[in-house]
Protein backbone atom coordinates (compact mmCIF):
# COMPACT_ATOMS: atom_id res chain seq x y z
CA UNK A 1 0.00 0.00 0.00
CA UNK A 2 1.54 3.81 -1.11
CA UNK A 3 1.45 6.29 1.28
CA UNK A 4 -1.32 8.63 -0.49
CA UNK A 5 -3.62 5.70 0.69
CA UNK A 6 -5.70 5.88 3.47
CA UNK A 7 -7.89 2.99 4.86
CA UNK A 8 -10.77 4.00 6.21
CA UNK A 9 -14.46 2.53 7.63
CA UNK A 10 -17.56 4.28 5.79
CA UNK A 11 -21.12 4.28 7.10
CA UNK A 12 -24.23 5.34 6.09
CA UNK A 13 -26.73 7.62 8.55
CA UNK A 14 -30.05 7.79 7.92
CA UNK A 15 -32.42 10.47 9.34
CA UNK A 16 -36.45 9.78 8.72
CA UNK A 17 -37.94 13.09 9.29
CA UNK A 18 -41.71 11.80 10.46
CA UNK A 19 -40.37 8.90 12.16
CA UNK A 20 -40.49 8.07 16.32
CA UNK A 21 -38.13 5.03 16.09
CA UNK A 22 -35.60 4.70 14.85
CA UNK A 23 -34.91 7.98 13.61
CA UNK A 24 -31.45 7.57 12.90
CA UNK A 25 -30.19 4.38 11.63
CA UNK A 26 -26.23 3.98 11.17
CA UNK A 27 -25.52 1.11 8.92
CA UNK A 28 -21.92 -0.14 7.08
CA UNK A 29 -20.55 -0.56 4.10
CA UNK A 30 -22.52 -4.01 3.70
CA UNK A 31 -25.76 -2.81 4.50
CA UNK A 32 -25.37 -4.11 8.08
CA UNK A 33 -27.62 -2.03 10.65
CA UNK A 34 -24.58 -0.80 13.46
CA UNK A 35 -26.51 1.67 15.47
CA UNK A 36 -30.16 3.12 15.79
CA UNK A 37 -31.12 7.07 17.43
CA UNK A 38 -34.17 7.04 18.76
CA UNK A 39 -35.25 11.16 19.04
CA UNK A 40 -37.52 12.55 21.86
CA UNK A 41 -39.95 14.51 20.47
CA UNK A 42 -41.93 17.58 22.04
CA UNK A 43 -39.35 18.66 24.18
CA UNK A 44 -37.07 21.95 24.79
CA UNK A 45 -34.12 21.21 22.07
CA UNK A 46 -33.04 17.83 20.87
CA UNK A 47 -32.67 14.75 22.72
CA UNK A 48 -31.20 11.51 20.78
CA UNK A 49 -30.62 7.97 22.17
CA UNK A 50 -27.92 5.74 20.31
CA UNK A 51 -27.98 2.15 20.73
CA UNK A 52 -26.37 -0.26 19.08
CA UNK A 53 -27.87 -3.42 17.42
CA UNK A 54 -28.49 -5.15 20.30
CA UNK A 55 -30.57 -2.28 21.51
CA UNK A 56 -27.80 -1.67 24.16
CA UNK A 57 -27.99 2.35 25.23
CA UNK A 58 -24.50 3.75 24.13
CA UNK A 59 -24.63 7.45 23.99
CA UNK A 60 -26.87 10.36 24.24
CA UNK A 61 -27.27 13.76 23.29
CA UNK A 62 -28.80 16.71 24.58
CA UNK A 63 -28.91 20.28 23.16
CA UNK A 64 -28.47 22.77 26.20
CA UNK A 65 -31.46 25.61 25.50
CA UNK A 66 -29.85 28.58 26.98
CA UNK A 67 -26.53 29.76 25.41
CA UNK A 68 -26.09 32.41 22.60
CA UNK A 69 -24.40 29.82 20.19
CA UNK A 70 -26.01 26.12 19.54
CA UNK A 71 -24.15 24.01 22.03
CA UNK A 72 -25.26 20.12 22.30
CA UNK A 73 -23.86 17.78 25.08
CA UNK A 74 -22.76 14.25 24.29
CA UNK A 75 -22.87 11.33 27.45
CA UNK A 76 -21.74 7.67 27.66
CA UNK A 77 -23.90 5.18 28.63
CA UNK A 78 -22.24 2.22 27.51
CA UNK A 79 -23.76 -1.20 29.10
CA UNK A 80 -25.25 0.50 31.45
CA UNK A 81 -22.87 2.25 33.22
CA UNK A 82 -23.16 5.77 34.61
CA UNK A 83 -24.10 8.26 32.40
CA UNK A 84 -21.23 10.59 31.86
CA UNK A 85 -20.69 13.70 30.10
CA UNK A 86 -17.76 13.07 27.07
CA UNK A 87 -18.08 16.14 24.92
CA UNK A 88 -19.44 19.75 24.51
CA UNK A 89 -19.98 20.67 20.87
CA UNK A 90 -20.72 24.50 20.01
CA UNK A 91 -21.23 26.04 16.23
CA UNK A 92 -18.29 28.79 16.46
CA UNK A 93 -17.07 31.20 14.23
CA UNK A 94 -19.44 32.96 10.83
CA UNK A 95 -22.64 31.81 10.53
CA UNK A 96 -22.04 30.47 7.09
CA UNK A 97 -18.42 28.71 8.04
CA UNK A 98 -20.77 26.00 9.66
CA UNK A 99 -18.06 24.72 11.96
CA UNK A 100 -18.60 22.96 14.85
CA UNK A 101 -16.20 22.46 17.84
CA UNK A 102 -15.94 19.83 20.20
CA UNK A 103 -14.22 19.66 23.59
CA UNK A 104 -13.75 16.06 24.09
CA UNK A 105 -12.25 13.57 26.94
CA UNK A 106 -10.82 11.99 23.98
CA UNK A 107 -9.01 15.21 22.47
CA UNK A 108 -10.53 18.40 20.63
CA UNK A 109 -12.39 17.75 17.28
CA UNK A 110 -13.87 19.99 14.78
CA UNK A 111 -16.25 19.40 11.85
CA UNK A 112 -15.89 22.25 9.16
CA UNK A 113 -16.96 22.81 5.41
CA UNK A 114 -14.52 21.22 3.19
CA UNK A 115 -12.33 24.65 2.57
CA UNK A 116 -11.64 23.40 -0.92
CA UNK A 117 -14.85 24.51 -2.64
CA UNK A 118 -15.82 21.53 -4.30
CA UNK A 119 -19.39 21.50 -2.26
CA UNK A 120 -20.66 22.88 0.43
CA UNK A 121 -22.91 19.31 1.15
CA UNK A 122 -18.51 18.23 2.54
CA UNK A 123 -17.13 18.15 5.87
CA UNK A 124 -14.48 17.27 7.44
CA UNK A 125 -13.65 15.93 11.16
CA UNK A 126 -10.16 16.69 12.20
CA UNK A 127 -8.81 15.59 15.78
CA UNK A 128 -6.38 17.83 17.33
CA UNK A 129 -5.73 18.85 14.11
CA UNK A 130 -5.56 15.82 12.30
CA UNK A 131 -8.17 14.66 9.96
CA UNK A 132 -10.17 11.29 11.55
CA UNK A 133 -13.29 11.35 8.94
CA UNK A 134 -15.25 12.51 6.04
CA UNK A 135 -18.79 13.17 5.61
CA UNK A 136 -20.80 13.59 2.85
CA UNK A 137 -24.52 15.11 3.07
CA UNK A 138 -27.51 13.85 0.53
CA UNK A 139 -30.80 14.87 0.88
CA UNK A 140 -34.23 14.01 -0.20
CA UNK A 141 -37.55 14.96 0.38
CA UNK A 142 -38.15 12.53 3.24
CA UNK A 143 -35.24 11.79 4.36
CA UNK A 144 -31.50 13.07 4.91
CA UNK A 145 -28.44 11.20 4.67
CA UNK A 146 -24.72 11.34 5.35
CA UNK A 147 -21.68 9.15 4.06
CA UNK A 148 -19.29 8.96 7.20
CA UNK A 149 -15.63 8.03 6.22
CA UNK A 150 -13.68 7.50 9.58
CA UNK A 151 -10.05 7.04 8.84
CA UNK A 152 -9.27 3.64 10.57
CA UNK A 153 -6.85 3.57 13.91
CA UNK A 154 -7.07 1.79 16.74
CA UNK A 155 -7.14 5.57 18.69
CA UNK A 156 -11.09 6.32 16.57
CA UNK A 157 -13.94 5.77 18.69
CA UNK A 158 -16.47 5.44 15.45
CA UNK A 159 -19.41 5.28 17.94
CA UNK A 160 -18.24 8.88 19.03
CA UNK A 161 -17.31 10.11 16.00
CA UNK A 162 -20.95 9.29 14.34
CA UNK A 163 -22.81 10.68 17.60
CA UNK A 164 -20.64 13.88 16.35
CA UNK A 165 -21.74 13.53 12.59
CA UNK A 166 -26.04 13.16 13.99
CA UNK A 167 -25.10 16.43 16.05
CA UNK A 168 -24.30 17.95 12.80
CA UNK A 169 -27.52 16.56 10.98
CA UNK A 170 -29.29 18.01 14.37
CA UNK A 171 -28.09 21.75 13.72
CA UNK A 172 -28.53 22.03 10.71
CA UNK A 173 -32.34 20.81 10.35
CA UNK A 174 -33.77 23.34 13.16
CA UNK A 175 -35.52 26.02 10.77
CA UNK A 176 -34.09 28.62 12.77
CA UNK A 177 -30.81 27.80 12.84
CA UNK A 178 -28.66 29.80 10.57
CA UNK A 179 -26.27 26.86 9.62
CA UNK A 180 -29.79 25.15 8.37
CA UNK A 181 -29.88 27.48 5.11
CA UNK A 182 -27.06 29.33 3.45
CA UNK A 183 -26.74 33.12 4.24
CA UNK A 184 -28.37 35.05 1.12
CA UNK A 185 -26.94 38.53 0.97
CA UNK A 186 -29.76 40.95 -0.60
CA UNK A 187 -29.08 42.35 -3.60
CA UNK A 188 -31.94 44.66 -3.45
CA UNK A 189 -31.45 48.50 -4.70
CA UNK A 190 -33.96 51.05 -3.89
């Protein structure tokens, strides 16, 4: 193998917009279902459960209501063990940057807009500068869904790095949310 290539896990998340169950389902490259996300609905921000395929509780996030910038909260619950908080994720910088940063027991991640141009539907996950992952965003009309490329190492936590990836999906859906829609400048003369 050359140096120029990079091994590297890809999933597939799917968000159903109307569903209850199984909102998110997280499958691999052979169609396999990995993880589901189970959203709670009617309730002050989002709330997501992941579990794996089992149906063994292994993260969850929260999005904290009060704070001037979008900030979501990410908890371990593996097996059943104490829920601890892992991660804060905030949107920082421009509005239309759409960068997320993550404060992590695990190091500092962001996930930015690929800076290359070639669509704005790219992103990129980089660890303590480092890039760990890909993603790729697809849309239809009933559902949304993003190609997650995780560069394989034995120091990725994929569970993590896909809880990251539905945060994303999560900010960018609320109709208010400025990362939801491109900024439009007005072009308007009077």
């Amino acid at each position: 193998m050359n140096e120029n290539q990079i091994l590297s896990t890809r999933y597939l998340i799917q968000e159903k917009y109307l569903s209850l169950q199984n909102r998110f389902t997280i499958t691999d490259d052979a169609g396999t279902i990995r993880y589901t996300g189970n959203a709670s609905f009617f309730t002050m921000g989002d709330k997501v459960q992941i579990f794996d395929a089992n149906g063994n509780e292994m993260m969850k996030i929260r999005q904290d209501s009060l704070h001037l910038h979008m900030t979501y909260r990410l908890f371990s619950t593996y097996a059943g063990a104490t829920e601890r908080q892992i991660a804060l994720i905030k949107r920082t910088g421009p509005l239309w940057e759409h960068k997320l940063q993550i404060n992590c027991v695990h190091g500092d991640y962001k996930i930015e807009r690929r800076k290359d141009g070639t669509s704005s539907d790219e992103f990129v996950i980089t660890k303590d500068g480092d890039t760990v992952g890909h993603v790729t965003k697809d849309a239809s009309p009933t559902k949304t869904f993003y190609w997650v490329d995780i560069v394989d190492s034995k120091e990725q936590n994929h569970i993590l790095l896909l809880a990251m990836v539905i945060v994303l999906s999560c900010a960018q859906r609320i109709p208010v949310n400025p990362m939801a829609k491109p900024m439009i400048k007005s072009t308007k003369s009077n």
